[in-house]
PDB file of N, CA and C in Angstrom:
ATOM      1  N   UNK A   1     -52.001 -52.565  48.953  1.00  0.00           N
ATOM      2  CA  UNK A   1     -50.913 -51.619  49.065  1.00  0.00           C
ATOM      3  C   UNK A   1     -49.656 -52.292  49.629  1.00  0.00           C
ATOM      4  N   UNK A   2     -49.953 -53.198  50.349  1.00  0.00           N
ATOM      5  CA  UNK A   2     -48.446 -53.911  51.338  1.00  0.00           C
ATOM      6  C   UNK A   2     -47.863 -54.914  49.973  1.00  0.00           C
ATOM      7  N   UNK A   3     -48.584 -55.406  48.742  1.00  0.00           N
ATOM      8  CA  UNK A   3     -48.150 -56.186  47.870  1.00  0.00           C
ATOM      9  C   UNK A   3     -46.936 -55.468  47.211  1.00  0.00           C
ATOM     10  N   UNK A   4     -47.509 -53.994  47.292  1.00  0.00           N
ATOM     11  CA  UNK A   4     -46.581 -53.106  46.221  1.00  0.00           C
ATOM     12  C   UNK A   4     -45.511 -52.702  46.475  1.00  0.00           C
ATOM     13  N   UNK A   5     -45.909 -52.622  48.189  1.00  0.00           N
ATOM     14  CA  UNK A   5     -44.423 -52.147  48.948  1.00  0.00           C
ATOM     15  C   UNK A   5     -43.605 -53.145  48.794  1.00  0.00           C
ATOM     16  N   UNK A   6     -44.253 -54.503  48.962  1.00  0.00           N
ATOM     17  CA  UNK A   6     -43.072 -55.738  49.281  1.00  0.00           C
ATOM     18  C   UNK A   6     -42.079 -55.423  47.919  1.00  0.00           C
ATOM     19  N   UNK A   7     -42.875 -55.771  46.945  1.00  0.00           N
ATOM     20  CA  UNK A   7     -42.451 -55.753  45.126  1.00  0.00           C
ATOM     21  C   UNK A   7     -41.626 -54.329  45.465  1.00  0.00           C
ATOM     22  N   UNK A   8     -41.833 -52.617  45.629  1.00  0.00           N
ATOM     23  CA  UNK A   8     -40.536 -52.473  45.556  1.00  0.00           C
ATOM     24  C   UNK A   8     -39.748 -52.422  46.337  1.00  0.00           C
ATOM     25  N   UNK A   9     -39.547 -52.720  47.380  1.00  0.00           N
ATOM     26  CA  UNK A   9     -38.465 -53.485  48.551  1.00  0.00           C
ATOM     27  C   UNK A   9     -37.529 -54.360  47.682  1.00  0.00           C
ATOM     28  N   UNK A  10     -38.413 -55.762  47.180  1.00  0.00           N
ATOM     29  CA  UNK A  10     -37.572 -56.542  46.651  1.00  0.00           C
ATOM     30  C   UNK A  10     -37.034 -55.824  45.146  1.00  0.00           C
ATOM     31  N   UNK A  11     -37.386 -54.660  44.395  1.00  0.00           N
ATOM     32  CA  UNK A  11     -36.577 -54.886  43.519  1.00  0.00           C
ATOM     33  C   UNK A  11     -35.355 -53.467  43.705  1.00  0.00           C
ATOM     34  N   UNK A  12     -35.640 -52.521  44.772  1.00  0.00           N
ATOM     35  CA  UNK A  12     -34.356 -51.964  45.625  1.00  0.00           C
ATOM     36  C   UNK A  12     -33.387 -52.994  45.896  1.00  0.00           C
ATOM     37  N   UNK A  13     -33.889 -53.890  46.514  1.00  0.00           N
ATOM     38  CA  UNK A  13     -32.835 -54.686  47.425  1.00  0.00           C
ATOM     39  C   UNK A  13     -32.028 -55.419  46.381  1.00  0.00           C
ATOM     40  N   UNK A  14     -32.651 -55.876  45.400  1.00  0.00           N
ATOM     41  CA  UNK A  14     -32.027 -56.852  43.856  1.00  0.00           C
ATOM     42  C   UNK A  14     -31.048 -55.642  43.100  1.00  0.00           C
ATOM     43  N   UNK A  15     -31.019 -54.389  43.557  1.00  0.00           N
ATOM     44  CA  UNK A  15     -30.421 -53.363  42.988  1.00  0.00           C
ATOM     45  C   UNK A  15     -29.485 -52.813  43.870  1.00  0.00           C
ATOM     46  N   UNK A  16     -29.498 -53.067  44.959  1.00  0.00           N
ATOM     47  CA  UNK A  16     -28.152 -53.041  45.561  1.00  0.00           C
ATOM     48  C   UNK A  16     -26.788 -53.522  45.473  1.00  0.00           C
ATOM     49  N   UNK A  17     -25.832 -53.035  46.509  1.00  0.00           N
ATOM     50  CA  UNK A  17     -24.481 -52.990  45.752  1.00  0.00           C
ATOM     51  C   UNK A  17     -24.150 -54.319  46.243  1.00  0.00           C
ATOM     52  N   UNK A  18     -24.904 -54.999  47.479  1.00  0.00           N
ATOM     53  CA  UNK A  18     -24.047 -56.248  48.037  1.00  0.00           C
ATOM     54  C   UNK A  18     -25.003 -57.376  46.841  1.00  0.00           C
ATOM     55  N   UNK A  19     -26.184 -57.198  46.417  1.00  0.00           N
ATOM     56  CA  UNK A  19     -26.619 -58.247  45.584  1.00  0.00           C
ATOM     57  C   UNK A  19     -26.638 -58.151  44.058  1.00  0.00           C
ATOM     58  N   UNK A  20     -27.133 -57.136  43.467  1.00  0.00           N
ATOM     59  CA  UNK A  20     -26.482 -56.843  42.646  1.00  0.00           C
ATOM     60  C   UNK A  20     -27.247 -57.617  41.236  1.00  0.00           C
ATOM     61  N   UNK A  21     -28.761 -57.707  41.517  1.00  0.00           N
ATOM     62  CA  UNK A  21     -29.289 -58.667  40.397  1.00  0.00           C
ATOM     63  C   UNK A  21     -30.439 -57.770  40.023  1.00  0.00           C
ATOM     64  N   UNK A  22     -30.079 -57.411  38.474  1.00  0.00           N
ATOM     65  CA  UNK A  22     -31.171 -56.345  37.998  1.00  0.00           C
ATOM     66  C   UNK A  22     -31.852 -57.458  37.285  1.00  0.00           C
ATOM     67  N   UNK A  23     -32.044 -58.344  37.106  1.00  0.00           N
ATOM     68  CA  UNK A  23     -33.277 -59.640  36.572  1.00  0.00           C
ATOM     69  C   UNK A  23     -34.046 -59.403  37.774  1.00  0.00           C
ATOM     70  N   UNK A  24     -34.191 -59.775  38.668  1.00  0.00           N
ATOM     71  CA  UNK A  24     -34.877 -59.654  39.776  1.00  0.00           C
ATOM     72  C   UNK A  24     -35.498 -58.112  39.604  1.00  0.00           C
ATOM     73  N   UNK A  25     -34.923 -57.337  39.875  1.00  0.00           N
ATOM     74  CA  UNK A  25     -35.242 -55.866  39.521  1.00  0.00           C
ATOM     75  C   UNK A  25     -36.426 -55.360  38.588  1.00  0.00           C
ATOM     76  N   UNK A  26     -35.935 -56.163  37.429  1.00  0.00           N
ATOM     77  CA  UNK A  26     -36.919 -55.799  36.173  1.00  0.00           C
ATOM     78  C   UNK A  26     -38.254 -56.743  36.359  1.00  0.00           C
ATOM     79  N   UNK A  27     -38.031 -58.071  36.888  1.00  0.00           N
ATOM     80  CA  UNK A  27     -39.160 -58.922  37.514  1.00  0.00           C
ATOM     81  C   UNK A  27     -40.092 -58.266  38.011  1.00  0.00           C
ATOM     82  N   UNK A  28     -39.593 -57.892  38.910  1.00  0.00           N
ATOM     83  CA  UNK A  28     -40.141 -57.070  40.389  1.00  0.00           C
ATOM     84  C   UNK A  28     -40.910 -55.974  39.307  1.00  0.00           C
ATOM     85  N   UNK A  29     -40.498 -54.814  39.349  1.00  0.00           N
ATOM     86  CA  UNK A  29     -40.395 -53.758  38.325  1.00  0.00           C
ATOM     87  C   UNK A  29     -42.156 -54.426  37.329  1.00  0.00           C
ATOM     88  N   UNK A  30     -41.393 -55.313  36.940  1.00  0.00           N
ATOM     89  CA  UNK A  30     -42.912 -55.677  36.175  1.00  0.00           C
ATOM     90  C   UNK A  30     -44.118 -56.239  36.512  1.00  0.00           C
ATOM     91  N   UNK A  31     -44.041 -56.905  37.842  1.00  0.00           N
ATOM     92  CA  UNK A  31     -44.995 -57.063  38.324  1.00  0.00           C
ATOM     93  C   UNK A  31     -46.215 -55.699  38.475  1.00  0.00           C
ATOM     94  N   UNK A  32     -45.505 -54.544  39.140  1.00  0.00           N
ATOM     95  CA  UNK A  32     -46.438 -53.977  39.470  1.00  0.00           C
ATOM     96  C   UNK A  32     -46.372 -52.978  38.708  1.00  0.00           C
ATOM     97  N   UNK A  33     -45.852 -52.786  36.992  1.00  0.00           N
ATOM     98  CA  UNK A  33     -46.273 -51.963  36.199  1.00  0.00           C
ATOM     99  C   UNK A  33     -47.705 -51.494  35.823  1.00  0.00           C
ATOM    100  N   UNK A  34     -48.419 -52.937  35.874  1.00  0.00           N
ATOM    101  CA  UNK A  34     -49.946 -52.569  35.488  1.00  0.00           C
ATOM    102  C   UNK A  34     -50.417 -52.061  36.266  1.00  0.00           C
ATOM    103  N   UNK A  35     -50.007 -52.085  37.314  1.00  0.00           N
ATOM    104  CA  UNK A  35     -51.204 -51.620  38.555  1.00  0.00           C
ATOM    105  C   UNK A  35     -50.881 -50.130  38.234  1.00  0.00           C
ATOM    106  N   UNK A  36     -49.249 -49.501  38.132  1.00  0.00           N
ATOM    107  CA  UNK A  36     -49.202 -48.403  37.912  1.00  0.00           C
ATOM    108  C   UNK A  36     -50.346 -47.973  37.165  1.00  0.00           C
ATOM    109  N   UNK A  37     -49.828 -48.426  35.711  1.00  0.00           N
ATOM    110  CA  UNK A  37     -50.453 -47.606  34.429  1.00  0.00           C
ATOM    111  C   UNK A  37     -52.238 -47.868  34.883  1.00  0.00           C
ATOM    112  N   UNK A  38     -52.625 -48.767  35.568  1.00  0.00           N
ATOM    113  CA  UNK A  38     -54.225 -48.347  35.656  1.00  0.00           C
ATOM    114  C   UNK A  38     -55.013 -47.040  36.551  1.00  0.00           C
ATOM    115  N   UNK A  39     -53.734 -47.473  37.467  1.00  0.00           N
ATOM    116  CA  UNK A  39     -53.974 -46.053  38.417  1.00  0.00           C
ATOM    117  C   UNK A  39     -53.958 -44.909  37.699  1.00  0.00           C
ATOM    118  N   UNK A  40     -53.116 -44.928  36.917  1.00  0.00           N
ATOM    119  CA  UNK A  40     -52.929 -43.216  36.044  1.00  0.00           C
ATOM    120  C   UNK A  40     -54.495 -43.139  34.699  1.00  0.00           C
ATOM    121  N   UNK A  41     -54.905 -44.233  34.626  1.00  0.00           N
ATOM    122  CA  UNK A  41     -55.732 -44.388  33.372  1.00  0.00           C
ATOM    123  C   UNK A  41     -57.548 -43.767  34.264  1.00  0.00           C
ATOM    124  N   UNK A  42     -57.123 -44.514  35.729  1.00  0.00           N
ATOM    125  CA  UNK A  42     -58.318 -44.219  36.267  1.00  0.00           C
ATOM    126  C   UNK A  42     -58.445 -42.542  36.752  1.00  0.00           C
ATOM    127  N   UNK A  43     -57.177 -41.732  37.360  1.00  0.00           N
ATOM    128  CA  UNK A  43     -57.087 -40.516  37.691  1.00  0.00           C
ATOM    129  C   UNK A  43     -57.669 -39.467  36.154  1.00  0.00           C
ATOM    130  N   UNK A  44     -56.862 -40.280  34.956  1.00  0.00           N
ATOM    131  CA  UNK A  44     -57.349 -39.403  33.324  1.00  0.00           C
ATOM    132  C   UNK A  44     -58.923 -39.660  33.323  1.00  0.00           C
ATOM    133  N   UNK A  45     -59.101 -40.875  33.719  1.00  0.00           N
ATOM    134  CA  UNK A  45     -60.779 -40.691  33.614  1.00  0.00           C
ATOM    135  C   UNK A  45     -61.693 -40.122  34.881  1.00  0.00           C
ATOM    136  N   UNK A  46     -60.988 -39.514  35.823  1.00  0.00           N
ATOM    137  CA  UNK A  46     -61.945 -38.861  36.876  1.00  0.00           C
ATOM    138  C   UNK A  46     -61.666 -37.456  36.007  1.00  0.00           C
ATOM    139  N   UNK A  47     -60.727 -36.923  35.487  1.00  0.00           N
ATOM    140  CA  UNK A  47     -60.640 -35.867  35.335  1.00  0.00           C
ATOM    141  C   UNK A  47     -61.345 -35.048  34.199  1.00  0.00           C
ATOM    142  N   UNK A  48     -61.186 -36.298  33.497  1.00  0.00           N
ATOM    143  CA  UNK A  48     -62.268 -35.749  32.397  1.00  0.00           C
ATOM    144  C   UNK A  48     -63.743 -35.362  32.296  1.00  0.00           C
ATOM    145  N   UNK A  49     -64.120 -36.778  33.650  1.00  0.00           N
ATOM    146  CA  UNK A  49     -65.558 -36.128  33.797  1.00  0.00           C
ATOM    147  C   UNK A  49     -65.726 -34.829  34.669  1.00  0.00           C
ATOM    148  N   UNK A  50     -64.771 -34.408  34.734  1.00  0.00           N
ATOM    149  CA  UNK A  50     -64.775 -33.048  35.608  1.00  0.00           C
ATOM    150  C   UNK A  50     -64.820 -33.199  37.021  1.00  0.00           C
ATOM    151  N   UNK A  51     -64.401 -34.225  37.720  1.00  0.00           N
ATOM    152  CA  UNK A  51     -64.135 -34.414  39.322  1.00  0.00           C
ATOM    153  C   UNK A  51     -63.107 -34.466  39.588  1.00  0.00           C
TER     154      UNK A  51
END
């Protein structure tokens, strides 16, 4: 969980007005897309089995 926070810390901070670097952003951003989309894949499969 502290990996994910760091990742979006750094890609807020790459999106701010004094730095100002959306490469960094979308970096960041993509790092922890997968983790998103598995989390949501694992919640569709608790739900289906009815838990």
């Amino acid at each position: 969980m502290l990996a994910f926070r760091i990742l979006v810390d750094i890609a807020l901070k790459a999106l701010s007005a004094a730095i100002n670097d959306p490469t960094t952003a979308v970096l960041a951003i993509d790092q922890f897309a997968p983790t998103i989309a598995r989390g949501g894949q694992t919640v569709s499969a608790h739900r289906r089995d009815g838990g």
